[in-house]
N, C-alpha and C. Protein backbone atom coordinates (compact mmCIF):
# COMPACT_ATOMS: atom_id res chain seq x y z
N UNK A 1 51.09 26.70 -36.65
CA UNK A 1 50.96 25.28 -36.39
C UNK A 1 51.59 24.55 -37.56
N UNK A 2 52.27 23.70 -37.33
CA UNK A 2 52.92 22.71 -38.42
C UNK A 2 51.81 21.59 -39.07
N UNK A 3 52.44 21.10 -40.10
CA UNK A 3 51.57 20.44 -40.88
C UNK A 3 51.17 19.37 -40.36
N UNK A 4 52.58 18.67 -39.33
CA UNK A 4 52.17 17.78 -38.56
C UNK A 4 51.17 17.76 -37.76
N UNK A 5 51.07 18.80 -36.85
CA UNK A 5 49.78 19.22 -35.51
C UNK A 5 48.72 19.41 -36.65
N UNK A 6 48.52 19.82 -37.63
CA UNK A 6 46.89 19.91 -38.08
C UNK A 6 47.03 18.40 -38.55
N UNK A 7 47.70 17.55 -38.82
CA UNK A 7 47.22 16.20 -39.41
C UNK A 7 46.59 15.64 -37.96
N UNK A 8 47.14 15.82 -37.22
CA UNK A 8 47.10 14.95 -35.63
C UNK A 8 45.84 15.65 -35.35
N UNK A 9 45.67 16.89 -35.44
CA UNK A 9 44.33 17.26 -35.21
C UNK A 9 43.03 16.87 -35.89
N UNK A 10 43.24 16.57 -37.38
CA UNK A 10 41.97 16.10 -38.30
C UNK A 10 41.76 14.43 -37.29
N UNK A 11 43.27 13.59 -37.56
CA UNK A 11 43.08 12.33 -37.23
C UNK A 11 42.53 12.63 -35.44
N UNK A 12 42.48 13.34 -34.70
CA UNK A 12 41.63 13.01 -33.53
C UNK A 12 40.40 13.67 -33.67
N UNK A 13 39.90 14.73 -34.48
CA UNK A 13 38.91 14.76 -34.92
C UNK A 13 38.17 13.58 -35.56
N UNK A 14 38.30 12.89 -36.62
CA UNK A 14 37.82 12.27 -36.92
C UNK A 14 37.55 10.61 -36.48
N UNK A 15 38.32 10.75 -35.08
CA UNK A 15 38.07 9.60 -34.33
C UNK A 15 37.74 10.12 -32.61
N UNK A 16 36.94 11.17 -33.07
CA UNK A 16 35.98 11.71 -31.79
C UNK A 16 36.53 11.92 -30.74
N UNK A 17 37.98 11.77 -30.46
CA UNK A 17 38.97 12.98 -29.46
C UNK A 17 38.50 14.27 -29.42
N UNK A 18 38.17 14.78 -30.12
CA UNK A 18 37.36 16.01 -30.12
C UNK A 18 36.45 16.55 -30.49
N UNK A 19 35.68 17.07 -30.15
CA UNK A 19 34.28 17.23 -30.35
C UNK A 19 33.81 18.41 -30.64
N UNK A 20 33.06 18.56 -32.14
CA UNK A 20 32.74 19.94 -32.72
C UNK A 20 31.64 20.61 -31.73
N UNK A 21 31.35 21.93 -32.02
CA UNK A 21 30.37 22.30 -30.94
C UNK A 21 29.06 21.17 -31.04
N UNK A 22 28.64 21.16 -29.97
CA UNK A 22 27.33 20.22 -29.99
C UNK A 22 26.09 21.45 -29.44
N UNK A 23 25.25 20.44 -30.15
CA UNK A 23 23.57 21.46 -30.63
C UNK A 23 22.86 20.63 -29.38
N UNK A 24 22.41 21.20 -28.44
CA UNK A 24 20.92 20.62 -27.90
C UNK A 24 19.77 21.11 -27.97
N UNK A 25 19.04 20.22 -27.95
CA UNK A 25 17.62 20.53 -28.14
C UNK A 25 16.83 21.73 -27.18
N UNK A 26 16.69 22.23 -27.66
CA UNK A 26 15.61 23.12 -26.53
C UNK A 26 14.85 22.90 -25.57
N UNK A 27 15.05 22.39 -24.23
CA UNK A 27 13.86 22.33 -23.35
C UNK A 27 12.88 22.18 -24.13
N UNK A 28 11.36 21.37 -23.98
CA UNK A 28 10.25 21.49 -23.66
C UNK A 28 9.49 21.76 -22.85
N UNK A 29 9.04 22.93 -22.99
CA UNK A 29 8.08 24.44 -22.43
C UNK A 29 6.74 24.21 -22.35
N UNK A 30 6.10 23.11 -21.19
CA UNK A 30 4.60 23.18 -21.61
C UNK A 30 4.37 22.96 -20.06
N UNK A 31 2.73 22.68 -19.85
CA UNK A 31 2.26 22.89 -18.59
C UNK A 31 2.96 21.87 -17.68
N UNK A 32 2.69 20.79 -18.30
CA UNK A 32 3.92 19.62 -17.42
C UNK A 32 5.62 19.51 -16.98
N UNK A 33 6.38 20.68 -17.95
CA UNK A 33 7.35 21.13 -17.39
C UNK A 33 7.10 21.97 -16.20
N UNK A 34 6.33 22.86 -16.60
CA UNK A 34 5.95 23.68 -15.23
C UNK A 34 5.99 23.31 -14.12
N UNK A 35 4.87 22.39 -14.29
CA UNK A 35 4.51 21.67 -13.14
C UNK A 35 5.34 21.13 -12.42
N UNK A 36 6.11 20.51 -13.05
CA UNK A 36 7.35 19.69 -12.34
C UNK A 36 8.13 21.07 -11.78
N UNK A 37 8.87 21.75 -12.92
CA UNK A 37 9.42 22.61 -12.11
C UNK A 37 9.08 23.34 -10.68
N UNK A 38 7.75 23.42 -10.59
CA UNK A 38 7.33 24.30 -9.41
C UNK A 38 7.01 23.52 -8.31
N UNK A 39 7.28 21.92 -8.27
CA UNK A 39 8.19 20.98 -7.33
C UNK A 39 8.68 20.89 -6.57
N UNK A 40 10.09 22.32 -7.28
CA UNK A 40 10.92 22.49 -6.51
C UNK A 40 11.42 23.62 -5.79
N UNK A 41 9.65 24.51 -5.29
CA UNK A 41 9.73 25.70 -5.44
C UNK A 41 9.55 25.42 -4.16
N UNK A 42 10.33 25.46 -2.70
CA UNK A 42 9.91 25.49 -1.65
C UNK A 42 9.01 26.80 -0.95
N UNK A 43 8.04 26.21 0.18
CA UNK A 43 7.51 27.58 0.77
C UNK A 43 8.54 28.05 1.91
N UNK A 44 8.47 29.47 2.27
CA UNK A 44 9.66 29.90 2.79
C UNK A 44 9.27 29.50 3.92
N UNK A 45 8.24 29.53 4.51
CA UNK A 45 7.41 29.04 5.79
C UNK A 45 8.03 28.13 6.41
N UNK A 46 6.69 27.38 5.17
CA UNK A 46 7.04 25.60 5.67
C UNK A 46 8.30 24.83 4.74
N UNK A 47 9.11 24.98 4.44
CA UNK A 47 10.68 24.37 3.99
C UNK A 47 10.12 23.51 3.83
N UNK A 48 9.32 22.62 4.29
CA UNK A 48 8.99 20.57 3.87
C UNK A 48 8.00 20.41 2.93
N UNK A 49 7.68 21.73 2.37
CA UNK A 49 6.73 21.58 1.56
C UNK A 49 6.51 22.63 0.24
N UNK A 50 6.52 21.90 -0.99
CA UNK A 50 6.40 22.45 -2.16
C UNK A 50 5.71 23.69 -2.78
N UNK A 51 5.34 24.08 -3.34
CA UNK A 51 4.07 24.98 -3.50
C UNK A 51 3.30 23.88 -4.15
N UNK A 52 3.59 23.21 -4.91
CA UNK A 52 2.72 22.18 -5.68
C UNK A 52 1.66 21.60 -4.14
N UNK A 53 2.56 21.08 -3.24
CA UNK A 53 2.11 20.03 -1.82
C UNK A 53 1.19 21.12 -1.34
N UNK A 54 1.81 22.36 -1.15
CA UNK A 54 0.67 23.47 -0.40
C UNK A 54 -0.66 23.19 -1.30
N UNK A 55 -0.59 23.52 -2.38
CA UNK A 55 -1.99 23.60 -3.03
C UNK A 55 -2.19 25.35 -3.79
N UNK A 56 -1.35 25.49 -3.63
CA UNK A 56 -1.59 26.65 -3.91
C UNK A 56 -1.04 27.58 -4.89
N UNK A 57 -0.92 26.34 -6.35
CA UNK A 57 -0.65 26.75 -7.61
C UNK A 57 -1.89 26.80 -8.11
N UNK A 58 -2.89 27.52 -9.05
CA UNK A 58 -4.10 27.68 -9.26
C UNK A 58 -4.01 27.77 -10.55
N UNK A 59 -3.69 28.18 -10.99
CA UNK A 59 -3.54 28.75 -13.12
C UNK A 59 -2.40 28.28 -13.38
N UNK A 60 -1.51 27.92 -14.49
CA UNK A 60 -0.38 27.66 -15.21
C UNK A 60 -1.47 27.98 -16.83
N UNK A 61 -0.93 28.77 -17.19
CA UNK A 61 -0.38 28.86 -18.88
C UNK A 61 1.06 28.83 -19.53
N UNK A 62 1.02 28.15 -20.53
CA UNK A 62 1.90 27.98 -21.03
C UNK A 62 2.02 28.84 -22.54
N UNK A 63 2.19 30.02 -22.77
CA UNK A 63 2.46 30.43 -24.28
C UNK A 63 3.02 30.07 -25.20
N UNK A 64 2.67 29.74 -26.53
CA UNK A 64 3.79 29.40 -27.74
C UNK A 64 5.14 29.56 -27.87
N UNK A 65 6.20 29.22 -28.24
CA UNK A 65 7.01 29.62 -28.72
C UNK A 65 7.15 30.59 -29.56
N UNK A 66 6.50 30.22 -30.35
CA UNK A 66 6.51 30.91 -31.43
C UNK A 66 5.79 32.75 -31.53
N UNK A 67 5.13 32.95 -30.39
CA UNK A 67 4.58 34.12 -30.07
C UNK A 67 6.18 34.40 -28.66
N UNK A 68 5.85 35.24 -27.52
CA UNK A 68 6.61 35.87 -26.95
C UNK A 68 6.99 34.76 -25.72
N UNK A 69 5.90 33.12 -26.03
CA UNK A 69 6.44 32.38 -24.62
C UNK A 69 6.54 32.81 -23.49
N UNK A 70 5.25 33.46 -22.97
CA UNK A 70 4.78 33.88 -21.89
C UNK A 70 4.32 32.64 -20.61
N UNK A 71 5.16 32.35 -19.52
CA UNK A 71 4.71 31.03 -18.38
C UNK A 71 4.00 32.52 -17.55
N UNK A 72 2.62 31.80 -17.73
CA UNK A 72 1.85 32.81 -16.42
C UNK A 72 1.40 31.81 -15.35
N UNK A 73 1.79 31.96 -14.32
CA UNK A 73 1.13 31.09 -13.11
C UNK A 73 0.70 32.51 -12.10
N UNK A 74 -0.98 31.78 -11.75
CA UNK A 74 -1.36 32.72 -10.82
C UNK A 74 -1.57 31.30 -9.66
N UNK A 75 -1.50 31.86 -8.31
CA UNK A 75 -1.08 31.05 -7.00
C UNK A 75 -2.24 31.67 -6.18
N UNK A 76 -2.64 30.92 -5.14
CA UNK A 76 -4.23 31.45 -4.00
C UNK A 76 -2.59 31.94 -2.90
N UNK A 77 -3.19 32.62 -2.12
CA UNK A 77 -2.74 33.15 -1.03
C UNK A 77 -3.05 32.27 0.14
N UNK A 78 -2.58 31.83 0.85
CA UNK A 78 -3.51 30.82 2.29
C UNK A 78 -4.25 31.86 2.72
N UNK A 79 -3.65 32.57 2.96
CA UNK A 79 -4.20 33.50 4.00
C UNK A 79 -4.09 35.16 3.64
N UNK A 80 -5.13 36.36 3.47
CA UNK A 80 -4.72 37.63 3.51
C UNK A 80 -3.63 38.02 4.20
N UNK A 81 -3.05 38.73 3.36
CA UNK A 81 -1.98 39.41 4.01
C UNK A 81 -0.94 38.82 4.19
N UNK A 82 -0.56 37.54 3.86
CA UNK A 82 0.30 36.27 4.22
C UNK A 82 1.75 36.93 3.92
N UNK A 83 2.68 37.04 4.82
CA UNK A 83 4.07 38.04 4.52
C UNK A 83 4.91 37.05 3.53
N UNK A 84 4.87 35.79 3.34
CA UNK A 84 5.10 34.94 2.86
C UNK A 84 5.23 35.27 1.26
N UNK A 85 4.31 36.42 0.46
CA UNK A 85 3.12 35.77 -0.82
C UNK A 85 4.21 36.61 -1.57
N UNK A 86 5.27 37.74 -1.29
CA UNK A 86 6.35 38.26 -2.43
C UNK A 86 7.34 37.40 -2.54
N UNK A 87 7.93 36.76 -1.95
CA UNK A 87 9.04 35.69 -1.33
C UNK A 87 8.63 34.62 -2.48
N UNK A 88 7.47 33.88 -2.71
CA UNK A 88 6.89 32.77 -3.11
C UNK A 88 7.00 33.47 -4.93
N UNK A 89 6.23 34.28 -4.94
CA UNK A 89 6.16 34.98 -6.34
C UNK A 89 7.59 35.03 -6.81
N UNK A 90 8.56 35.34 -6.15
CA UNK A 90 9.61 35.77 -6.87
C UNK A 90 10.77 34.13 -6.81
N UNK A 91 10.10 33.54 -6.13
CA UNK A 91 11.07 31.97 -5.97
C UNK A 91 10.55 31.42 -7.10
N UNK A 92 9.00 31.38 -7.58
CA UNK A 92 8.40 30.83 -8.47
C UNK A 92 9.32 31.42 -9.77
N UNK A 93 9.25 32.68 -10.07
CA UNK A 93 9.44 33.26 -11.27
C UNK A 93 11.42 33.09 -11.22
N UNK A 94 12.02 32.79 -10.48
CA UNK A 94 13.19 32.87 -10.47
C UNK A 94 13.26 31.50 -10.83
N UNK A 95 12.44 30.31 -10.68
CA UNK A 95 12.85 28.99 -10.61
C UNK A 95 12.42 28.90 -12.00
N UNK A 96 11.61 29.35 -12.93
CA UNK A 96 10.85 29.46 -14.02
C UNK A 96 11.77 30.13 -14.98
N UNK A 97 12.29 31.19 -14.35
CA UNK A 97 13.03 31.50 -15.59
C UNK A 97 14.66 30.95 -15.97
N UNK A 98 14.15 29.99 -15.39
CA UNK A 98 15.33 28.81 -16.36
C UNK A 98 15.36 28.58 -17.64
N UNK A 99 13.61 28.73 -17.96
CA UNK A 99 13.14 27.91 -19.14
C UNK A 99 13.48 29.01 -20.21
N UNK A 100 14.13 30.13 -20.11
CA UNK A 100 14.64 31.30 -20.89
C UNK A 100 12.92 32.32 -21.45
N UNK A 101 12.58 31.85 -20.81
CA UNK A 101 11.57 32.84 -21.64
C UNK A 101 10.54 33.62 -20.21
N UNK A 102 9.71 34.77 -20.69
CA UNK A 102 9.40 35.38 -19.49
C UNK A 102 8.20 35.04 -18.83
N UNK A 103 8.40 35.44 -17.52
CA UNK A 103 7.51 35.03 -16.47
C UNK A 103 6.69 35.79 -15.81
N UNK A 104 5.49 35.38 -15.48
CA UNK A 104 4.76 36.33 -14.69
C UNK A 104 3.57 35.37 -13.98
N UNK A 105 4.50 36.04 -12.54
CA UNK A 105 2.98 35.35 -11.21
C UNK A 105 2.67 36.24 -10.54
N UNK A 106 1.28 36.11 -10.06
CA UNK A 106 0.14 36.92 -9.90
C UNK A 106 -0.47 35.86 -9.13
N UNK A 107 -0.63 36.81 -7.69
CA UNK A 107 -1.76 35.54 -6.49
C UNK A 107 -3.22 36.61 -7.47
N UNK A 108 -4.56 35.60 -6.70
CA UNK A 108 -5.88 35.53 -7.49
C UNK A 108 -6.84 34.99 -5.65
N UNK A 109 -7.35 36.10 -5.81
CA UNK A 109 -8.58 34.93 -4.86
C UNK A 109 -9.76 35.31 -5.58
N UNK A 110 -9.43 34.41 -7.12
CA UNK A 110 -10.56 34.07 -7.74
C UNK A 110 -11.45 32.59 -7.10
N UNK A 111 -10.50 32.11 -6.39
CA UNK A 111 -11.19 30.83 -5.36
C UNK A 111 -10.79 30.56 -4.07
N UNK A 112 -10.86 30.38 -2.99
CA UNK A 112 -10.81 30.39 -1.71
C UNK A 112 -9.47 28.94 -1.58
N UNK A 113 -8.00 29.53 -1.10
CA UNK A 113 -7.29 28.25 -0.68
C UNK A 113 -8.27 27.80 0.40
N UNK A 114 -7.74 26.21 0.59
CA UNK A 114 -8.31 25.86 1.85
C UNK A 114 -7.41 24.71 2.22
N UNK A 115 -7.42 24.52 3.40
CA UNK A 115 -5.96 23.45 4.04
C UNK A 115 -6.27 21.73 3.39
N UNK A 116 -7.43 22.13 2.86
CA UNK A 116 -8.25 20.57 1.86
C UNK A 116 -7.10 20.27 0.59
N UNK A 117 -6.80 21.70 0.34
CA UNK A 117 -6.14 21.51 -1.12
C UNK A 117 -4.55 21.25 -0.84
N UNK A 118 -3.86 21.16 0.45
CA UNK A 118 -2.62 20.33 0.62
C UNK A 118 -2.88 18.78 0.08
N UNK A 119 -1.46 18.18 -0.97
CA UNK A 119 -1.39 17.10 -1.06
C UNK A 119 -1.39 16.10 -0.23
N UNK A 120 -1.73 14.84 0.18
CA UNK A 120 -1.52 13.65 0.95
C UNK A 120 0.41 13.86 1.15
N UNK A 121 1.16 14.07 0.28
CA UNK A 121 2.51 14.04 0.46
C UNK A 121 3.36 15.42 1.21
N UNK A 122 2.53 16.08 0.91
CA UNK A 122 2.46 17.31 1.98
C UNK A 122 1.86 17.36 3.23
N UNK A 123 1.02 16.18 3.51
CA UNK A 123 0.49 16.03 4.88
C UNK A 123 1.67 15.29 5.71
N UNK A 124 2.12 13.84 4.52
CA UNK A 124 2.94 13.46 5.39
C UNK A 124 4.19 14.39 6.00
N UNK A 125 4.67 15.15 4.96
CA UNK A 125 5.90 16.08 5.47
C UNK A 125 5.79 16.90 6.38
N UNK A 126 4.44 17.25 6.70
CA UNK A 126 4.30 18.22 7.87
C UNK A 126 4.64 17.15 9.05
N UNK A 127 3.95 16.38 9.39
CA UNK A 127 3.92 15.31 10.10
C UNK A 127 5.36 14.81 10.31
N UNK A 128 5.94 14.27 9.25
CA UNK A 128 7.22 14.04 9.78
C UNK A 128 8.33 15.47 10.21
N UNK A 129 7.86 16.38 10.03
CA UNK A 129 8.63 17.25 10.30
C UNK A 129 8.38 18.32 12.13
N UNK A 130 7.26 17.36 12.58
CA UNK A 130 6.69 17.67 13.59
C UNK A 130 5.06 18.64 13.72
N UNK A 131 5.15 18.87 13.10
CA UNK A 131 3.75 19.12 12.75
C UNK A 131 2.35 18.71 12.30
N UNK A 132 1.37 19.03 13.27
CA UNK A 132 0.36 18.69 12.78
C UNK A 132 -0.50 19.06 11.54
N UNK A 133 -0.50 18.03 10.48
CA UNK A 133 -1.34 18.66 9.49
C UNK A 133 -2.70 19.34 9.53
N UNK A 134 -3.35 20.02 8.86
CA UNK A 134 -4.93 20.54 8.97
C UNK A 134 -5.89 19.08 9.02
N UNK A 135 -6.91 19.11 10.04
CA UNK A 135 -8.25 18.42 9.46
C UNK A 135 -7.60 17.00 10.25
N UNK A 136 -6.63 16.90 10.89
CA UNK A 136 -6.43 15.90 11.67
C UNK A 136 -7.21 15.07 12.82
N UNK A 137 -7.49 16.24 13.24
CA UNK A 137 -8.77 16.25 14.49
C UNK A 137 -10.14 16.94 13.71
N UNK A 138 -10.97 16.90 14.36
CA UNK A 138 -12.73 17.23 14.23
C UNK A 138 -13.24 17.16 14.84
N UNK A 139 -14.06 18.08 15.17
CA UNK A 139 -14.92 18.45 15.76
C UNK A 139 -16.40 17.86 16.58
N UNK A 140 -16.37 17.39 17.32
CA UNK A 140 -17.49 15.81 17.59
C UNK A 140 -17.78 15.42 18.72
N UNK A 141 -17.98 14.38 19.17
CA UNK A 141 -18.47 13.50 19.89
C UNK A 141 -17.13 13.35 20.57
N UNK A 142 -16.64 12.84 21.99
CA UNK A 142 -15.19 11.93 22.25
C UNK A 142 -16.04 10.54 23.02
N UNK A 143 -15.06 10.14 23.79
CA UNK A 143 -15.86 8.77 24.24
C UNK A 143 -16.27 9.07 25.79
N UNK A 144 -17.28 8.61 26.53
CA UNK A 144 -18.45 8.89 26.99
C UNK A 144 -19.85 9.81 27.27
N UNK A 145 -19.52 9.82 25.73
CA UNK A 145 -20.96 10.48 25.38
C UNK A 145 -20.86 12.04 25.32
N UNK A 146 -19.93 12.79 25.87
CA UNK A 146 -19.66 14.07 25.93
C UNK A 146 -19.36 14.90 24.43
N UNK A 147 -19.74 16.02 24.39
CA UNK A 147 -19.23 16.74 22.78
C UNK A 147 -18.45 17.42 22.98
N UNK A 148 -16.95 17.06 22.11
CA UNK A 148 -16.08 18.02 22.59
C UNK A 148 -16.33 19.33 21.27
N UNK A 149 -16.21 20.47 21.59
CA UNK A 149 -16.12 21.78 20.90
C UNK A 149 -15.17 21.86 19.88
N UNK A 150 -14.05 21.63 20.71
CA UNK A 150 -12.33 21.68 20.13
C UNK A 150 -12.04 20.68 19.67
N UNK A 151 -11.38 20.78 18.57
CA UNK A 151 -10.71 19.63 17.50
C UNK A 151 -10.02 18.82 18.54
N UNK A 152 -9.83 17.69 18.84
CA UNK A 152 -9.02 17.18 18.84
C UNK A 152 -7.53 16.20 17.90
N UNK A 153 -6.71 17.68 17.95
CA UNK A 153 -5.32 17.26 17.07
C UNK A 153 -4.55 16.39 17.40
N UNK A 154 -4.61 14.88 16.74
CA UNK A 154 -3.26 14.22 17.21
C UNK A 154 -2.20 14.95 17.56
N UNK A 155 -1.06 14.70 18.62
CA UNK A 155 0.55 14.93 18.85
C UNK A 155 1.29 14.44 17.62
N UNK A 156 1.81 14.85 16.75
CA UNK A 156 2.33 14.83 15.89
C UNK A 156 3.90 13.65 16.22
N UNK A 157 4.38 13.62 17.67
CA UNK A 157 5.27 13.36 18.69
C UNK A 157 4.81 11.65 18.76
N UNK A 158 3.77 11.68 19.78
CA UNK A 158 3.33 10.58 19.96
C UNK A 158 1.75 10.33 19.72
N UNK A 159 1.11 10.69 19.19
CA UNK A 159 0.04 10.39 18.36
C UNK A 159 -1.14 10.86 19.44
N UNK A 160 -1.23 10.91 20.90
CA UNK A 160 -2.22 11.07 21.46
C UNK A 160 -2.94 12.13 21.24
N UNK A 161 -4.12 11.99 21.48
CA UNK A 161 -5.35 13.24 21.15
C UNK A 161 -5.34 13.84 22.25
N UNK A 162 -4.83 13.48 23.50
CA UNK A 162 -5.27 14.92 24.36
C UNK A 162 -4.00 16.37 24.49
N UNK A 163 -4.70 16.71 23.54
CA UNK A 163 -3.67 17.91 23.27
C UNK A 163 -4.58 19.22 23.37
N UNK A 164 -4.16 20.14 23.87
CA UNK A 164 -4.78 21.57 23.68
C UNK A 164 -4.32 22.99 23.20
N UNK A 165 -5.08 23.65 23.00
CA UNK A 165 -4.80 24.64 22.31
C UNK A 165 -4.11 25.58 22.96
N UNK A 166 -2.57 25.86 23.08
CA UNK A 166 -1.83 27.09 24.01
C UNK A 166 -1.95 28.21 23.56
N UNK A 167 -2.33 28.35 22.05
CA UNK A 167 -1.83 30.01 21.55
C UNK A 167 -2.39 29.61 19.96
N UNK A 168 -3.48 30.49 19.74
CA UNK A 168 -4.52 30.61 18.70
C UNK A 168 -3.62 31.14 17.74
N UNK A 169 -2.36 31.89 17.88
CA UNK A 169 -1.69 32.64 17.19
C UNK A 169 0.20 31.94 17.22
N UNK A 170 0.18 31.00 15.67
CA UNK A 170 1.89 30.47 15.98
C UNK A 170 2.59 31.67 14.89
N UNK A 171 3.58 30.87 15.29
CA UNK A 171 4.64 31.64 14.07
C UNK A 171 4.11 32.57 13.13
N UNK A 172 3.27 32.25 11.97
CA UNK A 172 2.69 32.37 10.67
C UNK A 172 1.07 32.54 11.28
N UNK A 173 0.39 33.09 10.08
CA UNK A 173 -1.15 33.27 10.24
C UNK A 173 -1.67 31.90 10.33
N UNK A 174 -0.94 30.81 9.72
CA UNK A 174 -1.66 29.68 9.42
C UNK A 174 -1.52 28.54 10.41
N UNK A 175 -0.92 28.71 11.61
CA UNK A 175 0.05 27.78 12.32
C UNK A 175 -0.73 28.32 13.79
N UNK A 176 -0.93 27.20 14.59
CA UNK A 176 -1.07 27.59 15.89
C UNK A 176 -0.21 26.50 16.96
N UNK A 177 -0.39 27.21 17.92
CA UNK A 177 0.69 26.12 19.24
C UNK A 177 -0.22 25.27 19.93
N UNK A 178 0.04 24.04 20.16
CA UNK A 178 -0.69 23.23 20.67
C UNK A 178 0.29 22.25 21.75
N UNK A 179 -0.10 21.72 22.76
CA UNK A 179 0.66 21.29 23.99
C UNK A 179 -0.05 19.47 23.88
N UNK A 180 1.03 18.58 24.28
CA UNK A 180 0.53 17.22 23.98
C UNK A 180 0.41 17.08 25.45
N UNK A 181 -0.82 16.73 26.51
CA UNK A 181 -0.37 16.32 27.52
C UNK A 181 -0.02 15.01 28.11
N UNK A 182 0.01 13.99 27.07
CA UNK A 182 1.17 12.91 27.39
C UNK A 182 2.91 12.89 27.30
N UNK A 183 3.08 13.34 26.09
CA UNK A 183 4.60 13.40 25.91
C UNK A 183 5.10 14.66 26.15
N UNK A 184 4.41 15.38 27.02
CA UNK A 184 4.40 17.03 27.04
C UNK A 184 5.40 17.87 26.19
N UNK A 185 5.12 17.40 25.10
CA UNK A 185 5.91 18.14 23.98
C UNK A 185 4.72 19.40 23.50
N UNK A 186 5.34 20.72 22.98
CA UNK A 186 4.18 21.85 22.68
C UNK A 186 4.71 21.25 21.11
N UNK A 187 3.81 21.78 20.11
CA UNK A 187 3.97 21.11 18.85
C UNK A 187 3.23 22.50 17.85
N UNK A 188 3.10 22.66 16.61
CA UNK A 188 2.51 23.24 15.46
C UNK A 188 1.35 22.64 15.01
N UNK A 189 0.53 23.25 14.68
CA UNK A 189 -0.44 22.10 13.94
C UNK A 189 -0.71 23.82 12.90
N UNK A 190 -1.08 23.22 11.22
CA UNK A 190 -1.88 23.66 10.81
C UNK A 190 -3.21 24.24 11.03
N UNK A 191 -3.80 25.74 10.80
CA UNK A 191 -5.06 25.54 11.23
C UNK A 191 -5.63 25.42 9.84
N UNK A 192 -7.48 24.71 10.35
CA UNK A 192 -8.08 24.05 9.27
C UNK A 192 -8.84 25.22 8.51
N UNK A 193 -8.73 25.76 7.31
CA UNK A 193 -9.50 26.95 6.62
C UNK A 193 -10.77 26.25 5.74
C-alpha cells in the first residue's frame, strides 16, 4: 500500500468512515429475559398460542454468570402423555439458547396444569382463531327452569350456546368437537381440566 492509501485511510478513520471493531454488551440473562423470550415459544398444537398464554411455564431459574449460567425452566404437561411435551422442551431450549449459555427443561407435575392457568390473551387467540376457549360454558341451570348437565359452549362462529358435543375425543387430548346448531359450523373447544 502506498503512503498515500494509508494517509486516506487514517483520514477516514478518524472521521468515522470506518469503524474499528465494535464491543457490545452482553445480553442480560435474568428471569425477565426469559420470560420474554419464552413469548415466543409457540405450542406446536395450538400455533396461536405461546407457552407463556398456555400457562404452562412453572419454574424459571436463572444462574449466575459468573458460575456455569445454568437457564432451568421446568413446564406442567396439560395432559399425561401429551405427544406434544418433547417438541415444546426442545423449542423452549432451542429458543433459550440464544442467550449462549446452557439450558435445561424438564416437565414437573409437581402441580396440576389446569385450563384456569391460560392467559386472558390466550383465550382471546383461541377464540379468534375459531376455537372455543376452556370454562366458556358451565355447568347449570338454562332458562325455564331445567338443569342442563352439559356445558353449554358458546360457537366460537356465532356466539350461540346451543351447541353439542359430537366427539369427546378432537385432534389432541385436550380439544374436543363440538357442532353449533345455528350456524351449523362443527368447531374445537378446549376441554375444561
Amino acid at each position: 500500500m502506498s503512503e498515500a492509501g494509508i494517509q486516506i485511510g487514517v483520514a477516514r478513520t478518524r472521521s468515522g468512515a470506518i469503524a474499528g471493531p465494535q464491543r457490545t454488551a452482553a445480553p442480560v440473562v435474568d428471569e425477565a429475559a426469559v420470560h420474554s423470550a419464552l413469548t415466543e415459544v409457540m405450542d406446536p398444537e395450538l400455533p396461536m398460542l405461546s407457552v407463556v398464554d398456555l400457562g404452562i411455564i412453572h419454574r424459571v431459574d436463572v444462574g449466575p454468570a459468573s458460575g456455569n449460567g445454568l437457564i432451568r425452566v421446568e413446564i406442567l404437561p396439560t395432559f399425561v402423555g401429551c405427544p406434544a411435551l418433547e417438541l415444546i422442551k426442545s423449542s423452549i431450549a432451542e429458543r433459550l439458547g440464544a442467550f449462549g449459555r446452557p439450558v435445561e427443561v424438564s416437565a414437573t407435575f409437581e402441580v396440576p396444569w389446569t385450563s384456569e392457568r391460560i392467559s386472558p390473551a390466550g383465550r382471546a387467540a383461541l377464540l379468534a382463531a375459531g376455537i372455543a376457549p376452556p370454562g366458556a360454558g358451565a355447568a347449570g341451570s338454562i332458562p325455564g327452569g331445567l338443569i342442563d348437565l352439559e356445558p353449554r359452549v358458546p360457537c366460537p362462529h356465532c356466539g350461540s350456546r346451543r351447541t353439542t358435543l359430537e366427539n369427546l375425543f378432537g385432534p389432541t387430548q385436550c380439544r374436543t368437537i363440538r357442532y353449533c346448531a345455528d350456524c351449523r359450523q362443527p368447531f374445537e373447544s378446549i376441554k375444561s381440566v
